[in-house]
Protein backbone atom coordinates (compact mmCIF):
# COMPACT_ATOMS: atom_id res chain seq x y z
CA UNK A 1 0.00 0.00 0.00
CA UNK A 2 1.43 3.88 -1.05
CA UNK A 3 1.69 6.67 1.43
CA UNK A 4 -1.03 8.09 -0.86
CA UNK A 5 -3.57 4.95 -0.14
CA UNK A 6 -2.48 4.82 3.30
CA UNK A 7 -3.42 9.22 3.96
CA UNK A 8 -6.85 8.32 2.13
CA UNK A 9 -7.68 5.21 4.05
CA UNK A 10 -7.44 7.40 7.16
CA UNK A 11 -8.81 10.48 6.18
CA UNK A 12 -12.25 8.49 4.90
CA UNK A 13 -13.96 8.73 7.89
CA UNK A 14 -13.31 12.45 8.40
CA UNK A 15 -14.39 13.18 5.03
CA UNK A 16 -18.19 11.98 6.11
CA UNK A 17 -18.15 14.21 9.34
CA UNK A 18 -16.83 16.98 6.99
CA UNK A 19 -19.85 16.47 4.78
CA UNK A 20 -21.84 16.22 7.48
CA UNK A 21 -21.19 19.65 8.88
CA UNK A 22 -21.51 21.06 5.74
CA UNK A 23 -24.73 20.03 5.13
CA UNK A 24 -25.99 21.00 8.89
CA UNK A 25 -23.94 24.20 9.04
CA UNK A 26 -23.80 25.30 5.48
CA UNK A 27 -25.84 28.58 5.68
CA UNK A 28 -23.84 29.54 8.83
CA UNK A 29 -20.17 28.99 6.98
CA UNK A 30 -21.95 31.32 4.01
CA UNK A 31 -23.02 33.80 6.38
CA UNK A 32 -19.85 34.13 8.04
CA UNK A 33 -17.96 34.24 4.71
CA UNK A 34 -20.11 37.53 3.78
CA UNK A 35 -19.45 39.06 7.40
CA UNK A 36 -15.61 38.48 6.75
CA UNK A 37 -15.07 39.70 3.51
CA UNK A 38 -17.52 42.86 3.94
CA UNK A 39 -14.44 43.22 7.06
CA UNK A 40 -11.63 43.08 4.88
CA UNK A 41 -13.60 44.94 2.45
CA UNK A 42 -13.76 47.97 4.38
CA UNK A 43 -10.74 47.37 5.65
CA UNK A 44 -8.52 47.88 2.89
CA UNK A 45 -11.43 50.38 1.51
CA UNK A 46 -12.52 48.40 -1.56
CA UNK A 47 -9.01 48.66 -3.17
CA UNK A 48 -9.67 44.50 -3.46
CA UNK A 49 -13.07 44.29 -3.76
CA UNK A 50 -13.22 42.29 -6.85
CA UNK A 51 -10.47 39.52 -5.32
CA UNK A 52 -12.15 39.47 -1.88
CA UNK A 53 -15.92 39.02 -3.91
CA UNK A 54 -14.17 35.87 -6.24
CA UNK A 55 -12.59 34.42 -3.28
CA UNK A 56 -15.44 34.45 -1.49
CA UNK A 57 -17.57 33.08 -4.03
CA UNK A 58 -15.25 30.40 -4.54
CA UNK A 59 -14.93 29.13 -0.61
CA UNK A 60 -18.68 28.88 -0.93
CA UNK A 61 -18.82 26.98 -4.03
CA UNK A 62 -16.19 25.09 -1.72
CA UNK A 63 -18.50 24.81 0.66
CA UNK A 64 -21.74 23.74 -1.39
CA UNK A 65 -19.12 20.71 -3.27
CA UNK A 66 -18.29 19.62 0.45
CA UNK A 67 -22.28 19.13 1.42
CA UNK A 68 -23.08 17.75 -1.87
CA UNK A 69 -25.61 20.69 -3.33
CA UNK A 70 -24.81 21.15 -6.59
CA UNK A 71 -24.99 18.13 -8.70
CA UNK A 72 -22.15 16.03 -9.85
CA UNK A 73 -18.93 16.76 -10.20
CA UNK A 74 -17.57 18.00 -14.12
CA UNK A 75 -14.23 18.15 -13.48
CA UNK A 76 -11.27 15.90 -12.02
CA UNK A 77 -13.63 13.40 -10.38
CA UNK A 78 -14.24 9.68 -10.43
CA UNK A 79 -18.03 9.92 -11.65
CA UNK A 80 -17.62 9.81 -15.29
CA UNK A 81 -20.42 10.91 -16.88
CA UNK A 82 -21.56 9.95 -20.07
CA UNK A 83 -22.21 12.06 -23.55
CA UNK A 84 -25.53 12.90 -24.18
CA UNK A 85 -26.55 11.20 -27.66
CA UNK A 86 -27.15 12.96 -31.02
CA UNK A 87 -30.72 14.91 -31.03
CA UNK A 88 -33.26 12.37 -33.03
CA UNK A 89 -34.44 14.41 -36.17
C-alpha cells in the first residue's frame, strides 16, 4: 500500500463528518464568509473588492461541493459521466 492509499484510508472517515457539517452548518459557513469579507472589504477600503468578492464566491462553491448541493462533479472526479446522444431528427 502507497503513502497516498495509506493518507486516504485514514482520512475516509473524516471526510463523512466533513460532509456532514456542511450540510448541517452550510448557511452559517456562508453567512460568516459575507461578514468576513464585507471586514476586509472595508478594511482595505474596496481597493480588493473584486479579489475578496471571487474568493469568497469560490470558498462557498467550496462549501456547497463539500455538502453535496450542486450536482455532480464535471471536473477531475471519479463519476464519469456519459455524452448525451445525437438529437433524433
Amino acid at each position: 500500500m502507497g503513502l497516498l492509499d495509506s493518507l486516504k484510508a485514514r482520512l475516509a472517515p473524516a471526510k463523512g463528518k466533513v460532509t456532514d457539517l456542511a450540510q448541517q452548518h452550510g448557511g452559517k459557513v456562508h453567512h460568516g464568509l459575507d461578514k468576513a469579507a464585507q471586514v476586509v472589504d472595508e478594511k482595505t477600503k474596496g481597493k480588493y473588492s473584486d479579489g475578496i468578492h471571487t474568493g469568497t464566491a469560490k470558498a462557498k462553491g467550496a462549501v456547497d461541493r463539500l455538502a453535496h448541493k450542486d450536482g455532480p462533479s464535471t471536473g477531475g472526479g471519479d463519476t464519469f459521466v456519459p455524452p448525451a446522444p445525437p438529437p433524433a431528427s
